[in-house]
Each structure stands twice: as C-alpha cells, then as structure tokens.
N, C-alpha and C. Protein backbone atom coordinates (compact mmCIF):
# COMPACT_ATOMS: atom_id res chain seq x y z
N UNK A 1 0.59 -1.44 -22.92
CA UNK A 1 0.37 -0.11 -22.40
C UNK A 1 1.16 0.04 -21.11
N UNK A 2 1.75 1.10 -21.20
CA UNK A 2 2.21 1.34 -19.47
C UNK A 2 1.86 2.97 -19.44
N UNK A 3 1.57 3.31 -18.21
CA UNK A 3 1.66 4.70 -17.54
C UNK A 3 1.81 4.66 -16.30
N UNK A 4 2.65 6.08 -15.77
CA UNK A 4 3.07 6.10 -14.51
C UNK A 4 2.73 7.40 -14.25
N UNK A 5 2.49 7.82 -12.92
CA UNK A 5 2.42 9.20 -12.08
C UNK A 5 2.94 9.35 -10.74
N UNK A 6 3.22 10.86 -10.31
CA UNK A 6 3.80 10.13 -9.14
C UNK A 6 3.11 11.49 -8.52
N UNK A 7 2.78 11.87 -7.24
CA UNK A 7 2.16 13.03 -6.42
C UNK A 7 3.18 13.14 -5.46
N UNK A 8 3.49 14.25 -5.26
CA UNK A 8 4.10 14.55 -3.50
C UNK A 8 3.34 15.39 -2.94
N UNK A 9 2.78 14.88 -1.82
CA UNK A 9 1.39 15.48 -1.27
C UNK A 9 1.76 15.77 0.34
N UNK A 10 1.06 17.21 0.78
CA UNK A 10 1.04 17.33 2.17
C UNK A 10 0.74 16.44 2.97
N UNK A 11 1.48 16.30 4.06
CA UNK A 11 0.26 15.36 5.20
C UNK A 11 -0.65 16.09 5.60
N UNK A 12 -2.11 15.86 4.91
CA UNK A 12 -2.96 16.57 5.74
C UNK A 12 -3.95 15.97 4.58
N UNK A 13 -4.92 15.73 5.40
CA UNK A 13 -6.06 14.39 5.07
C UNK A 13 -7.57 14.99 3.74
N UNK A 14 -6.74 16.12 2.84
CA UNK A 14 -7.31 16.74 2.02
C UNK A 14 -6.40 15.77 0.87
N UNK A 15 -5.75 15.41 1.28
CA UNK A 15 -4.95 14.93 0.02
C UNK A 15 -5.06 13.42 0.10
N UNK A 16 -5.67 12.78 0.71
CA UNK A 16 -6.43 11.53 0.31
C UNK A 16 -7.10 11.54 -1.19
N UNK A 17 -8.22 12.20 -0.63
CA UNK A 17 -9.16 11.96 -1.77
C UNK A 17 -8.87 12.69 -2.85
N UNK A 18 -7.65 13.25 -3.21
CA UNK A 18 -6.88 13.89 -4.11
C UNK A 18 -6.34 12.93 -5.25
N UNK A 19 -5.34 12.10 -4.04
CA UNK A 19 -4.86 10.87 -4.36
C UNK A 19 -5.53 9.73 -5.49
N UNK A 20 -6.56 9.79 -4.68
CA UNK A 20 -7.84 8.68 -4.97
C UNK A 20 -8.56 9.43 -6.35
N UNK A 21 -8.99 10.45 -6.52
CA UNK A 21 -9.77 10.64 -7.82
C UNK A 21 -8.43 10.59 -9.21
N UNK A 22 -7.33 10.95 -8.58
CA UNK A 22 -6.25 10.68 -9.30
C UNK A 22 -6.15 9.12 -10.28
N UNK A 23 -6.02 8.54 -9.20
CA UNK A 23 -6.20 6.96 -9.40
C UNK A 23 -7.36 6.31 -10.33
N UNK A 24 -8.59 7.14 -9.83
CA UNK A 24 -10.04 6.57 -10.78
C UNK A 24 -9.92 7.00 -11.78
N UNK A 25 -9.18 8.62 -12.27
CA UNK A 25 -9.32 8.61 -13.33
C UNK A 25 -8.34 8.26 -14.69
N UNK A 26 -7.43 7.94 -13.88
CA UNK A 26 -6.47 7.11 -14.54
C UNK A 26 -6.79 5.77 -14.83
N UNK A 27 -7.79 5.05 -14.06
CA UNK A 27 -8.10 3.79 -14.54
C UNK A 27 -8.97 3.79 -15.15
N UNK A 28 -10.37 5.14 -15.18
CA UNK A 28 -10.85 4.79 -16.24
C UNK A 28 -11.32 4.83 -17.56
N UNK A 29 -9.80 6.02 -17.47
CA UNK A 29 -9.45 6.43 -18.97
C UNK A 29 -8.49 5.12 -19.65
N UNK A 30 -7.70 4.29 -18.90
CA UNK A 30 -7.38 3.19 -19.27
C UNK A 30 -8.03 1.85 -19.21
N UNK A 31 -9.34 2.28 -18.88
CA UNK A 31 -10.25 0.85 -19.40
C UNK A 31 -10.37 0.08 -18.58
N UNK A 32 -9.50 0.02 -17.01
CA UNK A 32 -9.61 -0.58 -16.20
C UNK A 32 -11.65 -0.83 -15.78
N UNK A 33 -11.42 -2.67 -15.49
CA UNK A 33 -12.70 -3.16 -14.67
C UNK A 33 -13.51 -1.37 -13.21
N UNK A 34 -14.48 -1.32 -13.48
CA UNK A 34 -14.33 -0.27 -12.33
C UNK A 34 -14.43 -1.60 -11.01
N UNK A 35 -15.02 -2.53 -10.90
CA UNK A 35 -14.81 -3.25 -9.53
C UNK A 35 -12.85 -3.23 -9.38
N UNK A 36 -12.11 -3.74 -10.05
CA UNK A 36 -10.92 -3.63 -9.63
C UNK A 36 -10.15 -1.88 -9.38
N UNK A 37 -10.71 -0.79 -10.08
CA UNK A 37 -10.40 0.33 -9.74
C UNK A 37 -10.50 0.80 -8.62
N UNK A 38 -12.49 0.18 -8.13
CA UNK A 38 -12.79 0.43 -6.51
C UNK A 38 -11.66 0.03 -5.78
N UNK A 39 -11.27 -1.45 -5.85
CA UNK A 39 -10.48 -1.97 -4.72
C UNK A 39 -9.19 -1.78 -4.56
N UNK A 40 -8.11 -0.87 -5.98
CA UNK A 40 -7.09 0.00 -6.20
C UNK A 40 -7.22 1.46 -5.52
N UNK A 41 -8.59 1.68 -5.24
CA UNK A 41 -9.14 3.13 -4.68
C UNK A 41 -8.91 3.13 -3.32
N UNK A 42 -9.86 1.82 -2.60
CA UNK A 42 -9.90 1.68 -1.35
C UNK A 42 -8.50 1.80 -0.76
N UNK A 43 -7.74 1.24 -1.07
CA UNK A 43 -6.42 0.33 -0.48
C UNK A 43 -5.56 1.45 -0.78
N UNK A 44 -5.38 2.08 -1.76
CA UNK A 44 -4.93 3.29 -1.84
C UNK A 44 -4.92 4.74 -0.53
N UNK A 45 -6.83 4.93 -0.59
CA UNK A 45 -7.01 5.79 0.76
C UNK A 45 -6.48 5.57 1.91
N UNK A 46 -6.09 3.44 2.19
CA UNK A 46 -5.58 3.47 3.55
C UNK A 46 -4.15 3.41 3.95
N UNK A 47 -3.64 3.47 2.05
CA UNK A 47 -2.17 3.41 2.50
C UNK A 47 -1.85 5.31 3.01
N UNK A 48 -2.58 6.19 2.01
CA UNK A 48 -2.27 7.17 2.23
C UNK A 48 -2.64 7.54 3.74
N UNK A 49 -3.86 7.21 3.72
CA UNK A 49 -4.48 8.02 5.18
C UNK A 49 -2.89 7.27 6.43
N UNK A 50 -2.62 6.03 6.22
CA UNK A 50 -1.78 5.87 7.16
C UNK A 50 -0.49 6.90 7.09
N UNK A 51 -0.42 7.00 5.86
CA UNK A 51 1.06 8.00 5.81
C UNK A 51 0.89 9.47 6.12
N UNK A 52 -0.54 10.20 6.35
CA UNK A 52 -0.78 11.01 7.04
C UNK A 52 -0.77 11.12 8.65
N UNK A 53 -0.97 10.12 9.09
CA UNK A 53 -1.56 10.20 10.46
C UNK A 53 0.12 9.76 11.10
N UNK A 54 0.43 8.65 10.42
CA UNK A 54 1.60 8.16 11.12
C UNK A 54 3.21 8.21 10.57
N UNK A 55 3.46 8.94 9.27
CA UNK A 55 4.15 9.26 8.47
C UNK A 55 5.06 10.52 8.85
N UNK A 56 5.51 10.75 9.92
CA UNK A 56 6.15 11.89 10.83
C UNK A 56 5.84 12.45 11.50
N UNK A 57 6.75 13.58 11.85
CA UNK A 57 6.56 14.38 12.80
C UNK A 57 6.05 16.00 12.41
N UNK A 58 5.76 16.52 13.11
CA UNK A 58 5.57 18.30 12.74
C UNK A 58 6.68 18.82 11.41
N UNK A 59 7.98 18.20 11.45
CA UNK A 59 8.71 18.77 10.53
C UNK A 59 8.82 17.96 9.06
N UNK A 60 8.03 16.88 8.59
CA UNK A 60 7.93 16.04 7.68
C UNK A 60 6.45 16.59 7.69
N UNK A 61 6.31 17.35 6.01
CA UNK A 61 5.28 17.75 5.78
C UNK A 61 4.61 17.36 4.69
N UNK A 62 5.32 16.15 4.16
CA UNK A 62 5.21 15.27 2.65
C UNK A 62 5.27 14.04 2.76
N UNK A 63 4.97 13.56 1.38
CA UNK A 63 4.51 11.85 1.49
C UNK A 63 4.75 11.90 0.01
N UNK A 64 4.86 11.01 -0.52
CA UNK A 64 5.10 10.32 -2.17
C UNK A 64 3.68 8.97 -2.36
N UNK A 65 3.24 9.49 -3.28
CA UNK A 65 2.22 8.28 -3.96
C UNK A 65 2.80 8.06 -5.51
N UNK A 66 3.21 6.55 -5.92
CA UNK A 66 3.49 6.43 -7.44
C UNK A 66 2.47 5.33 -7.66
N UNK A 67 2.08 5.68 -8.57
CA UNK A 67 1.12 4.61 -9.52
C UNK A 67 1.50 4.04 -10.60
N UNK A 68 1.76 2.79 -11.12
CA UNK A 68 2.30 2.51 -12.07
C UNK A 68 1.09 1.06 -12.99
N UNK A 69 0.94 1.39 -14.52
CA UNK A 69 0.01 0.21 -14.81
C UNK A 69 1.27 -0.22 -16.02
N UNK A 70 1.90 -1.12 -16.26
CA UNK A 70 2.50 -1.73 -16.90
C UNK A 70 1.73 -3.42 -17.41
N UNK A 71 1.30 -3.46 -18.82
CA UNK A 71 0.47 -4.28 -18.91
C UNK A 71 -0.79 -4.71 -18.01
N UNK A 72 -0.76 -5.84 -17.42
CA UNK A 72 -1.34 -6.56 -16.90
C UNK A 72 -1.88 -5.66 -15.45
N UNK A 73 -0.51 -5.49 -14.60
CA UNK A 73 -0.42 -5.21 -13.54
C UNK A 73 -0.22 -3.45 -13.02
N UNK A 74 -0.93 -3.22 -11.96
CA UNK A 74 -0.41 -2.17 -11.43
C UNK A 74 -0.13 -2.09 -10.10
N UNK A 75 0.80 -1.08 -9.96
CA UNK A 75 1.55 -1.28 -8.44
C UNK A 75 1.99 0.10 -7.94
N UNK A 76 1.07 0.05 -6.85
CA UNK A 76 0.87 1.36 -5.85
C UNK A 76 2.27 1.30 -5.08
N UNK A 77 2.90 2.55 -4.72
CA UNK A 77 3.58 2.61 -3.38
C UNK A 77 3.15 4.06 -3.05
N UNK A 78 3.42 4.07 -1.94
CA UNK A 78 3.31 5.27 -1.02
C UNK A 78 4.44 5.13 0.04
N UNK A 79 5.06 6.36 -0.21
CA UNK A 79 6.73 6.68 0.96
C UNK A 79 6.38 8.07 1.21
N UNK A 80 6.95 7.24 3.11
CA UNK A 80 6.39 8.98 3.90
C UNK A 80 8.17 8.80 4.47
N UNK A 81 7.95 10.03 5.23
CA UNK A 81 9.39 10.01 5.80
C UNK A 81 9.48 9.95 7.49
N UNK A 82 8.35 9.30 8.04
CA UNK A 82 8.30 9.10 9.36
C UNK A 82 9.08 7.94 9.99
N UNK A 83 9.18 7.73 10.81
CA UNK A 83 10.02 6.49 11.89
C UNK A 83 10.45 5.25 10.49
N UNK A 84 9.47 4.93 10.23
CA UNK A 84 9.70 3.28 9.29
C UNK A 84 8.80 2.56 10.42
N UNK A 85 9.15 0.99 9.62
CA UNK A 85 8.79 0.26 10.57
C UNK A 85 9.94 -0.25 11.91
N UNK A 86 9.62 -0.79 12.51
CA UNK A 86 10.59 -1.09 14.01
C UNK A 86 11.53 -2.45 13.05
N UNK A 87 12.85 -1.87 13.56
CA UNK A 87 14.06 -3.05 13.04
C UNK A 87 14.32 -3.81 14.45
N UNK A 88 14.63 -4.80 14.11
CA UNK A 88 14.74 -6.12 15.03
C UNK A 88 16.13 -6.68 15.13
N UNK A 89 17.01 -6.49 15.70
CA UNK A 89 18.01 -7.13 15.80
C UNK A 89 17.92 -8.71 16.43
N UNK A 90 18.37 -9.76 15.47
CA UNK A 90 18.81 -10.69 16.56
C UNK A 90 20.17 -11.51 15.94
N UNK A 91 20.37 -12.43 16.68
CA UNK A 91 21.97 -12.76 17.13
C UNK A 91 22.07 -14.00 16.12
N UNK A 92 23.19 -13.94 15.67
CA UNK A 92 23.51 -14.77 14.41
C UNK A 92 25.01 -15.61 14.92
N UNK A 93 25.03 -17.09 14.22
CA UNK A 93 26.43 -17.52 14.83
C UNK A 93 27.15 -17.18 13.34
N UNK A 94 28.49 -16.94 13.24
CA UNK A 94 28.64 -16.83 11.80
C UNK A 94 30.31 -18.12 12.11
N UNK A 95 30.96 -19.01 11.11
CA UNK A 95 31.99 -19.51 11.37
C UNK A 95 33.41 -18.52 12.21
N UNK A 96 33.70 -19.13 12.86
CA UNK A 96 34.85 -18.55 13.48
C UNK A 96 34.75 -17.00 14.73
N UNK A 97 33.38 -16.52 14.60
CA UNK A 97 32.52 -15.90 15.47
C UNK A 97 31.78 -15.74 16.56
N UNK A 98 32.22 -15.17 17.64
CA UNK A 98 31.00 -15.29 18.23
C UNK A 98 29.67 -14.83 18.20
N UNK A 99 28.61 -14.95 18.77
CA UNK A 99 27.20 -14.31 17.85
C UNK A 99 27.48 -13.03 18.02
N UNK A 100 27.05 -12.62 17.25
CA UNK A 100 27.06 -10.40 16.82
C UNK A 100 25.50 -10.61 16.51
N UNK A 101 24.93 -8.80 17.33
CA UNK A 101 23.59 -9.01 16.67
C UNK A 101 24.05 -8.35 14.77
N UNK A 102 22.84 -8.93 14.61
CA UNK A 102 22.85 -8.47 12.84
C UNK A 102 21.78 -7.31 13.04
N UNK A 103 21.11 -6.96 12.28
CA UNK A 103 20.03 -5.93 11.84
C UNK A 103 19.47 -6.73 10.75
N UNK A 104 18.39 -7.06 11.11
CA UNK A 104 17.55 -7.66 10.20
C UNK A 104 16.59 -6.68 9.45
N UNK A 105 15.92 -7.22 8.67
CA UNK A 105 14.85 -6.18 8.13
C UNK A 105 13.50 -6.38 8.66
N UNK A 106 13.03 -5.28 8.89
CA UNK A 106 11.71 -5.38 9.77
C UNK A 106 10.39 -5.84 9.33
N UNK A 107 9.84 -6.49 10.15
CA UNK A 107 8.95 -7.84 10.11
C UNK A 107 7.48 -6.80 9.17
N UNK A 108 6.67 -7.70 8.33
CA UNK A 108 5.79 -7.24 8.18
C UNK A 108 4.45 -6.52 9.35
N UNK A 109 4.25 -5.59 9.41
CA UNK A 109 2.98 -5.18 10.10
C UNK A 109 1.92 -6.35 9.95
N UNK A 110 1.78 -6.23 11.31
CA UNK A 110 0.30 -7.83 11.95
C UNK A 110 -0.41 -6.90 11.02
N UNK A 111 -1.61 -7.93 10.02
CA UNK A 111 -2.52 -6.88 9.49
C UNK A 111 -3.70 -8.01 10.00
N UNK A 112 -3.99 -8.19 11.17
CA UNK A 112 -4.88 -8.78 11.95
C UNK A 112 -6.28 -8.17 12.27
N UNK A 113 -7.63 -8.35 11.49
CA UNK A 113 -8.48 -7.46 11.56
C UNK A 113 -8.90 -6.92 12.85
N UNK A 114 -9.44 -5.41 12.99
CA UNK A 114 -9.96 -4.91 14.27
C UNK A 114 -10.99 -5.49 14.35
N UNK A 115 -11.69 -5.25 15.97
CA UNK A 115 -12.86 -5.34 15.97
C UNK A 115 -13.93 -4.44 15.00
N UNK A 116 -14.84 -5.22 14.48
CA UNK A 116 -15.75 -4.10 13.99
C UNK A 116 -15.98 -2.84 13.99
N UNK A 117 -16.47 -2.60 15.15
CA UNK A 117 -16.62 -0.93 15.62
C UNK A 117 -15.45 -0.29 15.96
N UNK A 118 -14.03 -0.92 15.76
CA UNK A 118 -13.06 0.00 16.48
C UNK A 118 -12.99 0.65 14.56
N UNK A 119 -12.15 2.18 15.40
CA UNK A 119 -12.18 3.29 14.01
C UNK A 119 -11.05 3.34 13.50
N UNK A 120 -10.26 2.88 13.82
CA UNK A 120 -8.78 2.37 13.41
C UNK A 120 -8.49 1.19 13.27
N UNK A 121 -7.36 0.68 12.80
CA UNK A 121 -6.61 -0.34 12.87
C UNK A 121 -6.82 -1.44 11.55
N UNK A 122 -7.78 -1.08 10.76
CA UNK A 122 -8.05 -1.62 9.80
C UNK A 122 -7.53 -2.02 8.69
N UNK A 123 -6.58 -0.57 7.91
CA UNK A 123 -5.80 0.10 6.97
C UNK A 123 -5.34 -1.19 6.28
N UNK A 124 -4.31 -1.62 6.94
CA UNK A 124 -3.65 -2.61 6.85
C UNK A 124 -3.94 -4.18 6.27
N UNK A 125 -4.87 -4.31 6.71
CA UNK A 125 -6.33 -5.81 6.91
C UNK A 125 -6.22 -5.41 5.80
N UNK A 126 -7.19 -3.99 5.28
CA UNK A 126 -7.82 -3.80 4.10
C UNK A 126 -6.88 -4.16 2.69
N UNK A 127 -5.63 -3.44 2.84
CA UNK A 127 -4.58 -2.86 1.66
C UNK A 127 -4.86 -4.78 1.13
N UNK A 128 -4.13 -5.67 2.68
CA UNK A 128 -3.89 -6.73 2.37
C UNK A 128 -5.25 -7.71 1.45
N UNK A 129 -6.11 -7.12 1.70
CA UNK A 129 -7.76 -8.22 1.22
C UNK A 129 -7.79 -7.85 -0.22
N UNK A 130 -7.71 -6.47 -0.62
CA UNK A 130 -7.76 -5.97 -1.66
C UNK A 130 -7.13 -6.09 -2.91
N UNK A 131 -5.78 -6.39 -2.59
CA UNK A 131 -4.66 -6.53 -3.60
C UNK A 131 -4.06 -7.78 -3.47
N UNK A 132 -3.47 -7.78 -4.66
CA UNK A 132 -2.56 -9.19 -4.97
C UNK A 132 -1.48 -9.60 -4.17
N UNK A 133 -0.35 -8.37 -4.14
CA UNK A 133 0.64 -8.72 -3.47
C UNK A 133 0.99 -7.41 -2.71
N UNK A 134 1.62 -7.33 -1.37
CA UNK A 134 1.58 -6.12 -0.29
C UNK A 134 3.35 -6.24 0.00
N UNK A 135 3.96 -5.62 0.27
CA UNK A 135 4.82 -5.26 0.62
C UNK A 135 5.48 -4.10 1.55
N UNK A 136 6.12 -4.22 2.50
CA UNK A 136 6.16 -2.98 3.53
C UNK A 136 7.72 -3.27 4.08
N UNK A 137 8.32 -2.32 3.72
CA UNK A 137 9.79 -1.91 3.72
C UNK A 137 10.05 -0.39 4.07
N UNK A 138 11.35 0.04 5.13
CA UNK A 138 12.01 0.91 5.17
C UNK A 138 12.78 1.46 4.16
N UNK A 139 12.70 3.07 3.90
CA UNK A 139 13.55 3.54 3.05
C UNK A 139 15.07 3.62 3.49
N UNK A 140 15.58 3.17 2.27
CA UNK A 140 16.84 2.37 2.14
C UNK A 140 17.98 3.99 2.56
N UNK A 141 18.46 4.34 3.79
CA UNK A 141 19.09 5.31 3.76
C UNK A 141 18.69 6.36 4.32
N UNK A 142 17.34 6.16 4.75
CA UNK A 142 16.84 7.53 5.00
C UNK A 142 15.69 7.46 5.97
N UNK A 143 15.11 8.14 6.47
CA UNK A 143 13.82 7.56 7.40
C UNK A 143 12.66 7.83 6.46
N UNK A 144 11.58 6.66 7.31
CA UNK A 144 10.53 6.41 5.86
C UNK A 144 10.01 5.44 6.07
N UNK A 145 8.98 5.08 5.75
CA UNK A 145 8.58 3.69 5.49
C UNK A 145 7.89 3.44 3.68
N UNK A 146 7.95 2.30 3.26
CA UNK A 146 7.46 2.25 1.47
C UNK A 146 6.52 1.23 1.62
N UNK A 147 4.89 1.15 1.68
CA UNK A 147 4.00 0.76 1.57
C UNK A 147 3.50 0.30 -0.52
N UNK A 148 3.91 -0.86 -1.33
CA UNK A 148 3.76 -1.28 -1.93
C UNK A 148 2.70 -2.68 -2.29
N UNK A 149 1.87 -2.01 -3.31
CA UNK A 149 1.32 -3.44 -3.48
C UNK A 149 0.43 -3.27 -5.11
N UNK A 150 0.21 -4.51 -5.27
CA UNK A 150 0.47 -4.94 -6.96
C UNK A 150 -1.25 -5.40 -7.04
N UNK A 151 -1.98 -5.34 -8.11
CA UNK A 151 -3.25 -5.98 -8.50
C UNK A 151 -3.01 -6.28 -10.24
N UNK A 152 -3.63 -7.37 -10.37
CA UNK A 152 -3.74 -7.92 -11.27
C UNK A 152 -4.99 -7.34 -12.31
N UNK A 153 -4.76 -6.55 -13.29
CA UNK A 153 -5.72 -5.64 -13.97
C UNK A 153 -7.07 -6.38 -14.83
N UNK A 154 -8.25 -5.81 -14.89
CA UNK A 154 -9.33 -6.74 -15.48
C UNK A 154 -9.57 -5.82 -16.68
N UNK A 155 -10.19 -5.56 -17.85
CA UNK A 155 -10.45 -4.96 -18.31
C UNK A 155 -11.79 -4.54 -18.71
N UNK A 156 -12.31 -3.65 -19.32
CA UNK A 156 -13.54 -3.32 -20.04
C UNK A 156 -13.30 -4.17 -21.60
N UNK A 157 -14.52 -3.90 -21.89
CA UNK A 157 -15.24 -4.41 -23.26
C UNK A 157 -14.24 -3.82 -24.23
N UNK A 158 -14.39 -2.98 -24.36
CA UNK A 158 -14.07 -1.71 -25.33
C UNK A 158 -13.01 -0.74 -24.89
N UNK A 159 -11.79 -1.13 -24.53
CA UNK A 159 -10.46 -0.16 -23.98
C UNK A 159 -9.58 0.24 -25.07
N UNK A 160 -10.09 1.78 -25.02
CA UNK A 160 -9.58 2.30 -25.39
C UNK A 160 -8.05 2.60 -25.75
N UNK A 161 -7.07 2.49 -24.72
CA UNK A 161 -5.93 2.35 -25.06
C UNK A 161 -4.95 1.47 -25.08
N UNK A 162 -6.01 0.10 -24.28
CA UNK A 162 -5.31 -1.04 -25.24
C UNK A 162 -5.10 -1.20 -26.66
N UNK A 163 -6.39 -0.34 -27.77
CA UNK A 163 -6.11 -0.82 -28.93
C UNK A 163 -5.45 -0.15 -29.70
N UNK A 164 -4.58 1.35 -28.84
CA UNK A 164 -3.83 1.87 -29.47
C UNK A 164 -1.74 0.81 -29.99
C-alpha cells in the first residue's frame, strides 16, 4: 500500500489541528495501530506549530505538510519558508590550499528537554522521542527549513487496505 497527501497551510495556529485530524484520518482508514497514529499526531502538531511560530516573517504566509505511508513506513515533512536553520562555516585545509572557509550544512537543533513547566522548547525533544528517524535540513535554494521524520507502522487486526 502507499498513499501520499500534501497541505499548504496558513501560518496561523488554526491549521495545526487541521493538519492533525488530516493525519488520524488517514491512518485510520489505513489500519494504522491508533497508539502509533497518536505519536504520528503528536510530533506532527510540534513540527507544524514550530513552522507557525518560527517559519517567517509577516510576508511568508505558508508552510507545506507531506505525509507519505509507503508499506511499512511513513514519513512526515513539514517546509516553511522562514530563516532555515543557522549555517556554520568552518575552515578546511584542502591540498595545495590555503584554508578557505567552506559552508557546511547546519548542525542538527539541540533537542535537549525543557524544564517541565517551561511552555516552550519542547517541540523538538518531542518530534525526536516519538519517531524513528528525525531529520532537519535547509531548503536547497531557497529560504526554509524541512523538518522530516519516519515511524515504523504497526497495524490493526483487520486492515482494510492492506488486503486490497
């Protein structure tokens, strides 16, 4: 089985939970475990909610969510068109050269849990606890950042469109 969708959604924090019933009911018309749907749900709200809050400026009024279940696996991204993450230059010897900085690609986000009671800073912690594999990259060309990550699918008893 595979299916894919993709949303381009306002920044503006109505389109979270837009996002998210999107997602549930796509998993559980495809039979998906609902404990693994929850934790495709959760991690979902915080990639989006981040691409609302921190995903541009006044003139970037959109964001991209794709969902994809290909067999086994499915794999969220969400691309906004704000800053990216911070690029890091450092200094490389290359033969016959003296060091030049390079442009490296920018370091993963610390996803180092908050304190408890703080109301932010979590997003990140979470995406990472939740899912299999996380990924966080700049759009290639353009400003942006691409928040990706993969879970390993469980199924129900009786799935329906597996047995098609």
């Amino acid at each position: 089985m595979s299916i894919w969708w993709s949303l381009h959604l306002r920044r503006e924090a109505a389109s979270v939970p837009l996002a998210r019933r999107l997602l549930l009911g796509t998993m559980e018309t495809a039979g998906v475990d609902p404990d693994v749907s929850h934790d495709l749900s959760v991690a979902l709200s915080e990639a989006c909610a981040n691409a609302v809050e921190h995903g541009g400026d006044a003139a970037t009024e959109d964001y991209r969510v794709t969902a994809f279940i290909n067999g086994d696996t499915c794999r969220i991204e969400v691309t906004d068109s704000g800053p990216g993450f911070r690029e890091r230059t450092r200094r490389t010897k290359r033969p016959g050269r003296s060091g030049t900085p390079d442009t490296v690609p920018p370091p993963p986000p610390m996803a180092a849990p908050a304190p408890a009671q703080a109301e932010h800073g979590r997003g990140l912690f979470l995406i990472e606890a939740l899912t299999d594999h996380v990924r966080y990259r700049n759009r290639t060309g353009r400003r942006g950042a691409v928040v990706s990550f993969d879970k390993i699918l469980k199924w129900k008893e009786e799935v329906p469109l597996m047995a098609s």
